[in-house]
PDB file of N, CA and C in Angstrom:
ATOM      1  N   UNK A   1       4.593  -6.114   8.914  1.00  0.00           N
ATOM      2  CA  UNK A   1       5.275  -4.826   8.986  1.00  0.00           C
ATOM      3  C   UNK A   1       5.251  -4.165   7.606  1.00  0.00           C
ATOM      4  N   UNK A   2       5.046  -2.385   7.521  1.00  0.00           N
ATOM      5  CA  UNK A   2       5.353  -2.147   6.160  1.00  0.00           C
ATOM      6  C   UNK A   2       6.269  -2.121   5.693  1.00  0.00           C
ATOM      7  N   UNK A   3       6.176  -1.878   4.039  1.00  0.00           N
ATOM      8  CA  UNK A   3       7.461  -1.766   3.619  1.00  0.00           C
ATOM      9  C   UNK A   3       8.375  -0.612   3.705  1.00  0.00           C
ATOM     10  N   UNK A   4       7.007   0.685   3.474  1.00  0.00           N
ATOM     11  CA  UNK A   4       7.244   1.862   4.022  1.00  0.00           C
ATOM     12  C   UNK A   4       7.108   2.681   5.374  1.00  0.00           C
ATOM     13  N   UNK A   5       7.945   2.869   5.518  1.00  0.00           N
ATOM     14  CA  UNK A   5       7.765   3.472   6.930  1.00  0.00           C
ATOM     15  C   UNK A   5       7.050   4.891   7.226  1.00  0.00           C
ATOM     16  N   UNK A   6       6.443   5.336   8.327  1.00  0.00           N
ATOM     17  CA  UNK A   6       5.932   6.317   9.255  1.00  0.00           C
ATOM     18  C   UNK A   6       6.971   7.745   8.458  1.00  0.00           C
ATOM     19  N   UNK A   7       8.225   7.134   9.066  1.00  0.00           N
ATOM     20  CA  UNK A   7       9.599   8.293   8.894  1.00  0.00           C
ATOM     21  C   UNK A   7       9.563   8.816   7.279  1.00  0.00           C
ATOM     22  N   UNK A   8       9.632   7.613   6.484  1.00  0.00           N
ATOM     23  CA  UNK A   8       9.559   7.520   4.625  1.00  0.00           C
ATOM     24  C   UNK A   8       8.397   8.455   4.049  1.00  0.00           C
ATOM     25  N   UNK A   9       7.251   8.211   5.066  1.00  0.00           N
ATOM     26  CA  UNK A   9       6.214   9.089   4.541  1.00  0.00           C
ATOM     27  C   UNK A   9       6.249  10.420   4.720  1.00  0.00           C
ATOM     28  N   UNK A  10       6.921  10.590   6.141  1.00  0.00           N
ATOM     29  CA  UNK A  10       6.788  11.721   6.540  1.00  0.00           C
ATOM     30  C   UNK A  10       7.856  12.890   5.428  1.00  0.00           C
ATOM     31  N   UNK A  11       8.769  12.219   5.333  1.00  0.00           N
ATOM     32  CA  UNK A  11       9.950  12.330   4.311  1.00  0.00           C
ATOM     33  C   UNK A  11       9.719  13.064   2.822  1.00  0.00           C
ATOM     34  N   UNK A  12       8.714  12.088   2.553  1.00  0.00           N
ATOM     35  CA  UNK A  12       7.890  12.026   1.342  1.00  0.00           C
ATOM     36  C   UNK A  12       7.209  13.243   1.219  1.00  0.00           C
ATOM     37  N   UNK A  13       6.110  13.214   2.333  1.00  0.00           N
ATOM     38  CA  UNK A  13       5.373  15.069   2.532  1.00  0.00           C
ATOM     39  C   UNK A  13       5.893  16.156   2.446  1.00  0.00           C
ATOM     40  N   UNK A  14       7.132  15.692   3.100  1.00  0.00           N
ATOM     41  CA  UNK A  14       7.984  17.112   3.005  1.00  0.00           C
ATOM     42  C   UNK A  14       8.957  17.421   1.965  1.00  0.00           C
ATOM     43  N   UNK A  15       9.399  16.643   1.258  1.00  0.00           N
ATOM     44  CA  UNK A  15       9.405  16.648  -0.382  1.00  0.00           C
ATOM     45  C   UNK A  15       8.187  17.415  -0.955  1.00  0.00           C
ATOM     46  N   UNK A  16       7.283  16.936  -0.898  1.00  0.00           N
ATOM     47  CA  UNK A  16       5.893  17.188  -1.826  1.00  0.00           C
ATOM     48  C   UNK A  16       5.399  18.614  -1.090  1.00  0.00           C
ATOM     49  N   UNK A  17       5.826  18.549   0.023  1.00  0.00           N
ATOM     50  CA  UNK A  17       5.433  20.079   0.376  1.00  0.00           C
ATOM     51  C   UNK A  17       3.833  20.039   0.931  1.00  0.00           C
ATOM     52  N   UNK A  18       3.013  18.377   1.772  1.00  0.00           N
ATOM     53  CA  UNK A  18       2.146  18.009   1.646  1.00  0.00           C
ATOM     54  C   UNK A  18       2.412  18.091   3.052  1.00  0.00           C
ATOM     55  N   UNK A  19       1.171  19.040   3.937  1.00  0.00           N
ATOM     56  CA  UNK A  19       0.937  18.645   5.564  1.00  0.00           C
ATOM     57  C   UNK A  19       0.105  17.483   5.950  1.00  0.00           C
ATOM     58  N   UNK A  20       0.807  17.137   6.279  1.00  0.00           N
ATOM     59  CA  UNK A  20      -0.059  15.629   7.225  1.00  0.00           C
ATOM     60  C   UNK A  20       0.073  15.365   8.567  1.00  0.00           C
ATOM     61  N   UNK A  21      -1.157  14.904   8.783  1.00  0.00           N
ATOM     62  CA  UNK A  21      -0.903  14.808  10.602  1.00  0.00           C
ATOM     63  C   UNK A  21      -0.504  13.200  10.503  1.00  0.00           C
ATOM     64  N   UNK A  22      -0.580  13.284  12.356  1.00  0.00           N
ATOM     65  CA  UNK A  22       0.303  12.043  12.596  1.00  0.00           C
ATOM     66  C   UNK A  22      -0.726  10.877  12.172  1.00  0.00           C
ATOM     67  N   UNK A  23      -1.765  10.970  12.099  1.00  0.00           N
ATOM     68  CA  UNK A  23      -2.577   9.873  12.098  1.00  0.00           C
ATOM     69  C   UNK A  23      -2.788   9.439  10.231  1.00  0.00           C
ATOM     70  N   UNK A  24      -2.275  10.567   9.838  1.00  0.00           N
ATOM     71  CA  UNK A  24      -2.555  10.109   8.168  1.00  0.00           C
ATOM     72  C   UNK A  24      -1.056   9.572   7.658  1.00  0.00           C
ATOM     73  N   UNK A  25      -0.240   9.872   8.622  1.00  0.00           N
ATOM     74  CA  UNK A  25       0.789   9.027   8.423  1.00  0.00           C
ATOM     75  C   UNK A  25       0.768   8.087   8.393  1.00  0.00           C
ATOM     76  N   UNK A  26      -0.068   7.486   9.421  1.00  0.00           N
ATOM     77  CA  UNK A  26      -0.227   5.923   9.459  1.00  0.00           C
ATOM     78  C   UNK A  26      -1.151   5.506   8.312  1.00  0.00           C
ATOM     79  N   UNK A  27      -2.168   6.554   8.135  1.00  0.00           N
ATOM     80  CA  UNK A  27      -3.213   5.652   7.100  1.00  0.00           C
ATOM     81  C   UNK A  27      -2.181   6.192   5.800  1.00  0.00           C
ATOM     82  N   UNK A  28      -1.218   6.705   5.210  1.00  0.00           N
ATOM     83  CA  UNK A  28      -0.678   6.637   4.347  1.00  0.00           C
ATOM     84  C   UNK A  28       0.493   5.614   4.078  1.00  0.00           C
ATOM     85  N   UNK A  29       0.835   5.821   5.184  1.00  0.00           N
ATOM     86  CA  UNK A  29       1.988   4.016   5.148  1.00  0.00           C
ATOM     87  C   UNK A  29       1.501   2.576   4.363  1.00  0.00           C
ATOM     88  N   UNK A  30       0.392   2.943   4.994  1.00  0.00           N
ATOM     89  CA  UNK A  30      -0.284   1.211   5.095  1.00  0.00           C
ATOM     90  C   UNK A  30      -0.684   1.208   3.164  1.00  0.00           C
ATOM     91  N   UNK A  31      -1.461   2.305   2.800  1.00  0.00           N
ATOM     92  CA  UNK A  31      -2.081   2.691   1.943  1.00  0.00           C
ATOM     93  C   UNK A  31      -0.862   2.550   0.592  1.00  0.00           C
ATOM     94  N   UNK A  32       0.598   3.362   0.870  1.00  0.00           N
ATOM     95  CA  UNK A  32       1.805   3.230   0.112  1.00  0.00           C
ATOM     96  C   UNK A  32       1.837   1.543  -0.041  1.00  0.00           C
ATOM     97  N   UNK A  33       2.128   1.173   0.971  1.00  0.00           N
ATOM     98  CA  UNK A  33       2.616  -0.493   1.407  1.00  0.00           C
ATOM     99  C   UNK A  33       1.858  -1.271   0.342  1.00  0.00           C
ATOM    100  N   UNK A  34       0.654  -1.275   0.030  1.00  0.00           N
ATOM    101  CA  UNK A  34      -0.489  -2.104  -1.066  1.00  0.00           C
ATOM    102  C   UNK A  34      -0.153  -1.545  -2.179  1.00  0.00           C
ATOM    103  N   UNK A  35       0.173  -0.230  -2.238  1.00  0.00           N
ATOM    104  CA  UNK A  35       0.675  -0.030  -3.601  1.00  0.00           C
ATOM    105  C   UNK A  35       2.171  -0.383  -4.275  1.00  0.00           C
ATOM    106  N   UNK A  36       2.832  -0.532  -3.206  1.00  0.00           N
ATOM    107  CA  UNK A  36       4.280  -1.109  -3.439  1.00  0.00           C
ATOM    108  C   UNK A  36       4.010  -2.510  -3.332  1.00  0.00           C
ATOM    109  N   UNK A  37       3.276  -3.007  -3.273  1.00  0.00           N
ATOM    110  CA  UNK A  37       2.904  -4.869  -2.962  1.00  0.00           C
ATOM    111  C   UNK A  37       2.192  -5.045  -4.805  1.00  0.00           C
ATOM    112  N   UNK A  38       1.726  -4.078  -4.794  1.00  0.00           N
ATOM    113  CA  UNK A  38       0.856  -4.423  -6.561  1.00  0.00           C
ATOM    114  C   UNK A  38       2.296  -4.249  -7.325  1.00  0.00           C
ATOM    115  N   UNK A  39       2.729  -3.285  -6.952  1.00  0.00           N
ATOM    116  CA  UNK A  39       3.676  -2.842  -8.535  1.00  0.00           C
ATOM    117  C   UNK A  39       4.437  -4.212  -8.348  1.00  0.00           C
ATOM    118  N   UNK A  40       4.705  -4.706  -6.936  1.00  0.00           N
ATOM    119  CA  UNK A  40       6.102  -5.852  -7.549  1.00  0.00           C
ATOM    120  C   UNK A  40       5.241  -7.101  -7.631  1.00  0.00           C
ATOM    121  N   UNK A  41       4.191  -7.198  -7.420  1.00  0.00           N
ATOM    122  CA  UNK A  41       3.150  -8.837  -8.101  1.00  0.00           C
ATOM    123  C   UNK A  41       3.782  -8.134  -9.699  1.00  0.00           C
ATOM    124  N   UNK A  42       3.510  -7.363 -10.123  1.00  0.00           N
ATOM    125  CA  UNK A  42       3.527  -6.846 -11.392  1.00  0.00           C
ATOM    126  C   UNK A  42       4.744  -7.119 -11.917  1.00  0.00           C
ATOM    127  N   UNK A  43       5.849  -6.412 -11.335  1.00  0.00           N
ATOM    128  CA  UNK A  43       7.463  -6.935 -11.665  1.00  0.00           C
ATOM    129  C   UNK A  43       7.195  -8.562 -11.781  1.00  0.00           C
ATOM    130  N   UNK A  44       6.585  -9.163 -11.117  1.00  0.00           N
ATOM    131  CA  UNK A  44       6.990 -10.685 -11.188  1.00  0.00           C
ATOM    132  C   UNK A  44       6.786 -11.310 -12.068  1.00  0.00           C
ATOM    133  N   UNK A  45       5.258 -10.930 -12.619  1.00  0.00           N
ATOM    134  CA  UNK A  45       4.355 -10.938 -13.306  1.00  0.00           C
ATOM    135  C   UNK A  45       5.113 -11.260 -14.776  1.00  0.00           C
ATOM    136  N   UNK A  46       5.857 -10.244 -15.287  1.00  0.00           N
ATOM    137  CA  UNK A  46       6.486  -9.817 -16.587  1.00  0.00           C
ATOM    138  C   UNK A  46       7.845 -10.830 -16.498  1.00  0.00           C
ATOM    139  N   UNK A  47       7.516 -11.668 -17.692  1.00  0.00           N
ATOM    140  CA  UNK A  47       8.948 -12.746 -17.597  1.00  0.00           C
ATOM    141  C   UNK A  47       9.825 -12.424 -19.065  1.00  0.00           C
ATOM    142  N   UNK A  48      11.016 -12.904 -18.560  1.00  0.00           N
ATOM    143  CA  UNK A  48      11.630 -13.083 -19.533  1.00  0.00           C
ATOM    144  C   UNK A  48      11.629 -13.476 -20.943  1.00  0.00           C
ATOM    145  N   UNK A  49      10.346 -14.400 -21.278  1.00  0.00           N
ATOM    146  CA  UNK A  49      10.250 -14.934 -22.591  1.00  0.00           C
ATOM    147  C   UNK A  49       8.969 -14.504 -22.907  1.00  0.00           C
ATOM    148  N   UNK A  50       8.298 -13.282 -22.777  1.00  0.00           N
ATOM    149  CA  UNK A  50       7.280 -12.482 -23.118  1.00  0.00           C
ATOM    150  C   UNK A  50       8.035 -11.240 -23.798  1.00  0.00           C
ATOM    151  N   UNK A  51       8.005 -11.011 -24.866  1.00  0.00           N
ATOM    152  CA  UNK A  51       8.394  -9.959 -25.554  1.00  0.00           C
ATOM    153  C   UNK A  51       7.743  -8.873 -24.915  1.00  0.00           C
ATOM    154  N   UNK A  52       8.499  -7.563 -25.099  1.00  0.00           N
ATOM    155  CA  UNK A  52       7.481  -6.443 -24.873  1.00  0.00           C
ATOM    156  C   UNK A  52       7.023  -5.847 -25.742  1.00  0.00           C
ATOM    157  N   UNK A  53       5.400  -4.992 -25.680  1.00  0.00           N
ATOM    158  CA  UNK A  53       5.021  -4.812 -27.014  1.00  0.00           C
ATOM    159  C   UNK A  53       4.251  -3.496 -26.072  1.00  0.00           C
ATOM    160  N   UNK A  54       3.815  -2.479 -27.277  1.00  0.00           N
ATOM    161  CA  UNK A  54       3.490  -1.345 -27.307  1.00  0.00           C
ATOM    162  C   UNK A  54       2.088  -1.275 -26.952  1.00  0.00           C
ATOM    163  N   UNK A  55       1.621  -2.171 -27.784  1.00  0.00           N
ATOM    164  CA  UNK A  55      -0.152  -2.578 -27.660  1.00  0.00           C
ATOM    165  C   UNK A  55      -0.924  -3.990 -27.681  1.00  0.00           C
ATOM    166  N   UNK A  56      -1.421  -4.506 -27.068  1.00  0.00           N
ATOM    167  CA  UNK A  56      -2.367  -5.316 -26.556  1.00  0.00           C
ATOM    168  C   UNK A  56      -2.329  -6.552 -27.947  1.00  0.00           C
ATOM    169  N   UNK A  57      -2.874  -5.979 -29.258  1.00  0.00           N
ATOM    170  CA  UNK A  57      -3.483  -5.917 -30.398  1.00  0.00           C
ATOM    171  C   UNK A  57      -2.528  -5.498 -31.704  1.00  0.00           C
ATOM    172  N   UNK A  58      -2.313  -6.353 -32.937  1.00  0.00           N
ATOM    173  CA  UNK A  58      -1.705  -5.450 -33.661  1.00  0.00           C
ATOM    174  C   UNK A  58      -2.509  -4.072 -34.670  1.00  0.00           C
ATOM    175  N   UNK A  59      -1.675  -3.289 -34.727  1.00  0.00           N
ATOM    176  CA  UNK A  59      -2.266  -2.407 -34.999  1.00  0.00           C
ATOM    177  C   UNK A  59      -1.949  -1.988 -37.232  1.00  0.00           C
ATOM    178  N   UNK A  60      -3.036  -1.841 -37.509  1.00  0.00           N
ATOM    179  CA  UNK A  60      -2.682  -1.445 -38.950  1.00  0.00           C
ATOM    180  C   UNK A  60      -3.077  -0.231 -39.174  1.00  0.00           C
ATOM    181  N   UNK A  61      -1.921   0.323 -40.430  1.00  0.00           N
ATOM    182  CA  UNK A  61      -2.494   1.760 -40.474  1.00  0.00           C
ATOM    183  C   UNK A  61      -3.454   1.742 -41.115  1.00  0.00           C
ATOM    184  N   UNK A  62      -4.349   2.801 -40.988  1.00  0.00           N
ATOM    185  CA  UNK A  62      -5.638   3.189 -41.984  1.00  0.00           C
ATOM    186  C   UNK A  62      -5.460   4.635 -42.670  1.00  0.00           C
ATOM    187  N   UNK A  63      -4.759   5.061 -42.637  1.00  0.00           N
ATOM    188  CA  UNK A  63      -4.642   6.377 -43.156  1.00  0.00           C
ATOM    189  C   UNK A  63      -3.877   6.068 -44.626  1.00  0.00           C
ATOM    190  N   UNK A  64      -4.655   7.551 -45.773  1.00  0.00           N
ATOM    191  CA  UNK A  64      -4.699   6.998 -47.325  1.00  0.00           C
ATOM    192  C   UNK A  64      -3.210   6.802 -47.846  1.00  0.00           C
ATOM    193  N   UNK A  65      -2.305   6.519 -48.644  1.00  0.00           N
ATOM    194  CA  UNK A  65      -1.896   6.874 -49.124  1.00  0.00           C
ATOM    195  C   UNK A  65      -1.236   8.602 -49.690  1.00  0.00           C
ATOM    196  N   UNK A  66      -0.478   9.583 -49.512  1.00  0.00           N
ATOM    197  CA  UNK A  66       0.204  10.287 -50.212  1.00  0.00           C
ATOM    198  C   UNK A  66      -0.067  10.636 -51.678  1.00  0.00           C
ATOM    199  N   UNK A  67      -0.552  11.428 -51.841  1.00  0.00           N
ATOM    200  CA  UNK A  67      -0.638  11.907 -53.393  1.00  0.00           C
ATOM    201  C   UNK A  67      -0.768  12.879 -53.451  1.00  0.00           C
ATOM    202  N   UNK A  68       0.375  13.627 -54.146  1.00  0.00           N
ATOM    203  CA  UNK A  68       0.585  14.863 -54.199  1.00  0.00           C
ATOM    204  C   UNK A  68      -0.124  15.590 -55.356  1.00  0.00           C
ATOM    205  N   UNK A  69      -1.123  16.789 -54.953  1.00  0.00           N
ATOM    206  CA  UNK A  69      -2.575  17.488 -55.468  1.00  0.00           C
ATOM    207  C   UNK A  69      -1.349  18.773 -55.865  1.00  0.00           C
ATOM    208  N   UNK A  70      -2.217  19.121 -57.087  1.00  0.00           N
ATOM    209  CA  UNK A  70      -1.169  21.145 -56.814  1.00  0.00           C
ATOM    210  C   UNK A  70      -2.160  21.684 -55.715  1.00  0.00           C
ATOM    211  N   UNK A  71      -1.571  22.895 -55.041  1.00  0.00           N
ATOM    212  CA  UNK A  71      -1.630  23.628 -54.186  1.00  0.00           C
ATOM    213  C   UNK A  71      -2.374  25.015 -54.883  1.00  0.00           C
ATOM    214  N   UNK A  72      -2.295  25.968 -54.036  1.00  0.00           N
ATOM    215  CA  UNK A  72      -2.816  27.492 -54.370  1.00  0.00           C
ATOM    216  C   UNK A  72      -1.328  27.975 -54.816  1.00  0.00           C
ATOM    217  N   UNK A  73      -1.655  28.718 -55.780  1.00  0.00           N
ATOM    218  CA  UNK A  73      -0.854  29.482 -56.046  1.00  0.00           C
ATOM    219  C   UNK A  73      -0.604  30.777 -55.041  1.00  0.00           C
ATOM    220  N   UNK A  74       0.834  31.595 -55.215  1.00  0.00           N
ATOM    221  CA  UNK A  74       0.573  32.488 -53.973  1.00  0.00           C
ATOM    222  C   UNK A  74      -0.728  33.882 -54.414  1.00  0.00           C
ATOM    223  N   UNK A  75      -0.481  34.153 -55.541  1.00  0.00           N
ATOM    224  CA  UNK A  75      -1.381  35.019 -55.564  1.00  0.00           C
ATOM    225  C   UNK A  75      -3.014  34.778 -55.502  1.00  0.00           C
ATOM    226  N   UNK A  76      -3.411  33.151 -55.992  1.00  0.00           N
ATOM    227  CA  UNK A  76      -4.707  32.776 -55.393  1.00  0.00           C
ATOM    228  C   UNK A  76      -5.276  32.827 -53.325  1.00  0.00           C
ATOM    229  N   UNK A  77      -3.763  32.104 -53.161  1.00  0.00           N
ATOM    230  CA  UNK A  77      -3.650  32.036 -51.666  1.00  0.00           C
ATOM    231  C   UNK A  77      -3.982  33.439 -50.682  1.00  0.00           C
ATOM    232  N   UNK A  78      -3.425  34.605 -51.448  1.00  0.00           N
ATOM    233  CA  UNK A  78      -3.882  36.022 -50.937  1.00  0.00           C
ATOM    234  C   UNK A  78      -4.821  36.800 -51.077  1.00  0.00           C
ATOM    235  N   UNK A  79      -5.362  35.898 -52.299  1.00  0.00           N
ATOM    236  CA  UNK A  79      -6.423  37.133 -52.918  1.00  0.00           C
ATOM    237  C   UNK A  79      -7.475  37.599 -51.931  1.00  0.00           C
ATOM    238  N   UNK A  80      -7.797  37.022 -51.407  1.00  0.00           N
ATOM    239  CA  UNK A  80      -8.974  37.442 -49.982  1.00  0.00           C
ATOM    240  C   UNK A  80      -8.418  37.735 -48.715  1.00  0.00           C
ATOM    241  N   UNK A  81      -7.190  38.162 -48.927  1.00  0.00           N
ATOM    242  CA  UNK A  81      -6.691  38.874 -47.647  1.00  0.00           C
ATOM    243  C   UNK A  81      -6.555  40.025 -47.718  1.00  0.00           C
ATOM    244  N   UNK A  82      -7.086  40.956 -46.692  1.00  0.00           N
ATOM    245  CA  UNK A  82      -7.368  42.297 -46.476  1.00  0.00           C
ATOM    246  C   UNK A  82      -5.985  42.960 -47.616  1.00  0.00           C
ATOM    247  N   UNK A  83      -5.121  42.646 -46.782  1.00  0.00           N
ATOM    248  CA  UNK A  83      -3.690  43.727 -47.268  1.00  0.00           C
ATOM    249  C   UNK A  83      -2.356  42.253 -47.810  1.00  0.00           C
ATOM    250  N   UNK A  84      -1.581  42.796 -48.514  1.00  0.00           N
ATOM    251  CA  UNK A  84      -0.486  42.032 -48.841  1.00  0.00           C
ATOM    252  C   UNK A  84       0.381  42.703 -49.097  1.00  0.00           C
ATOM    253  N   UNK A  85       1.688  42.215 -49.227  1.00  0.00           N
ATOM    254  CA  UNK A  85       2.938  42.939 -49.752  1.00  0.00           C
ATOM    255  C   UNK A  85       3.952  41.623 -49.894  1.00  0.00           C
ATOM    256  N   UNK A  86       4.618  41.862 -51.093  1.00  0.00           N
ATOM    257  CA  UNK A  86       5.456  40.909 -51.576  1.00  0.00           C
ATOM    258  C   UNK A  86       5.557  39.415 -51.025  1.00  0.00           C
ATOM    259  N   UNK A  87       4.633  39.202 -51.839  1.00  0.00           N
ATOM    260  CA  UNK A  87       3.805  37.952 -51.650  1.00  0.00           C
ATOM    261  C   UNK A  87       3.382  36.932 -50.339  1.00  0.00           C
ATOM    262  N   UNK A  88       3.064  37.871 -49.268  1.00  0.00           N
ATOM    263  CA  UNK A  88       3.344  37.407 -48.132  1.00  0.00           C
ATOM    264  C   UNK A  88       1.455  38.054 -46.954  1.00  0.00           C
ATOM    265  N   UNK A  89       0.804  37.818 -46.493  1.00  0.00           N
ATOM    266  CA  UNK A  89      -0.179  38.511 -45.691  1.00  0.00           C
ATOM    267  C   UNK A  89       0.492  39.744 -44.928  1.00  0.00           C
ATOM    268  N   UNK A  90      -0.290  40.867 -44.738  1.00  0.00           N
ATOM    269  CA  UNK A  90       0.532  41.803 -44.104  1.00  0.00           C
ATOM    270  C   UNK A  90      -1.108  41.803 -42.802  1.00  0.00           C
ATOM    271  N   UNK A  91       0.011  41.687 -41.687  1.00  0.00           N
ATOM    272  CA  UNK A  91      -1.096  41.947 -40.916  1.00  0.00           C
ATOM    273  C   UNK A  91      -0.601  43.425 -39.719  1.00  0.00           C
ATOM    274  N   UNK A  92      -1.323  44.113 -39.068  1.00  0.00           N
ATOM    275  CA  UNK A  92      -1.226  45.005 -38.112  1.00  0.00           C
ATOM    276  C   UNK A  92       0.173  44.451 -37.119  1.00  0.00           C
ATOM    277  N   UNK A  93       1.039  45.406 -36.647  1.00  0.00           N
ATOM    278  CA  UNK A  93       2.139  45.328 -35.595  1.00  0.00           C
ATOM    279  C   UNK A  93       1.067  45.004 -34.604  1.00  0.00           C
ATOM    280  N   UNK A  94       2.089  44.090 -33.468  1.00  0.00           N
ATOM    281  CA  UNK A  94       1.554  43.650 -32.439  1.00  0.00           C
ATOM    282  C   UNK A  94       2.561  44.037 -31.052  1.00  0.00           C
ATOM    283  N   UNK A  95       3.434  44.186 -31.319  1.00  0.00           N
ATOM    284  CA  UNK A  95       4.557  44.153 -30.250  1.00  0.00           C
ATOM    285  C   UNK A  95       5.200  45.677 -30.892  1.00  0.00           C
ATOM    286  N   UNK A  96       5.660  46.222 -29.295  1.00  0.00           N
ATOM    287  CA  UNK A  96       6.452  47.160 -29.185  1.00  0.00           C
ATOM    288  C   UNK A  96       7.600  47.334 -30.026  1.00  0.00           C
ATOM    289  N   UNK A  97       8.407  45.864 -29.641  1.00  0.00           N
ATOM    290  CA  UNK A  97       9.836  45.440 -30.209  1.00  0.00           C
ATOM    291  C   UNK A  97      10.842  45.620 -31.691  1.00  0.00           C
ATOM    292  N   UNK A  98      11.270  46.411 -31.893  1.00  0.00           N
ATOM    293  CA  UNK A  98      12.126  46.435 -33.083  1.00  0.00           C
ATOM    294  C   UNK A  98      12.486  45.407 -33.278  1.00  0.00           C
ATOM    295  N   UNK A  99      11.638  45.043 -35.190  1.00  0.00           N
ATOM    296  CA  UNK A  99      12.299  43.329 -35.211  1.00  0.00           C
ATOM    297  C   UNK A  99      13.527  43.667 -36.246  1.00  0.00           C
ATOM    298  N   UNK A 100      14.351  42.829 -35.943  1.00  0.00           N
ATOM    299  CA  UNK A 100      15.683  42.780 -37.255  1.00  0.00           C
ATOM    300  C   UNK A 100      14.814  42.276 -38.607  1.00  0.00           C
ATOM    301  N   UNK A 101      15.453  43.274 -39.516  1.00  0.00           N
ATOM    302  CA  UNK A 101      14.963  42.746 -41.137  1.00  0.00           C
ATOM    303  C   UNK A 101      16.192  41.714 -41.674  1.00  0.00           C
TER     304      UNK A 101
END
């Protein structure tokens, strides 16, 4: 017998907003049923004195070290931008909207 029922599925579709006829009811029961049979081999599977872990493998970082370079200055940072104003890119309005200053 399944675990899921005919009624459960049908239940289910109409949650999901999924038409199914009567006959895919049945091939969806059966189909649910193997998938609810894997997940709990799986529950069983996982014991108590197995830690849980994130990944398979431990993992090390590879990325460099932090070292802080100087930057652009702002007036280097603008110099090749079309337009500026107080020390900032000025680009074209885009929106209708009155913004608060």
């Amino acid at each position: 017998m399944a675990a899921i029922s005919r009624e459960e599925v049908a239940h289910l579709a109409r949650l999901s907003r999924l038409a199914v006829t009567e006959e895919e009811l049945d091939t969806f029961a059966g189909q649910l049923d193997v998938i609810l049979q894997a997940v709990a081999q799986v529950g069983e599977v996982a014991a108590a004195d197995i830690p849980p872990t994130s990944h398979s493998v431990p993992l090390t970082n590879v990325l460099r070290d932090d070292v802080v370079v100087p930057g652009l200055t702002p007036e280097e940072a603008l110099s090749g931008a079309p337009d500026a104003e107080e020390q900032r890119f000025r680009v074209p309005r885009i929106l209708d909207e009155d913004v608060a200053s």
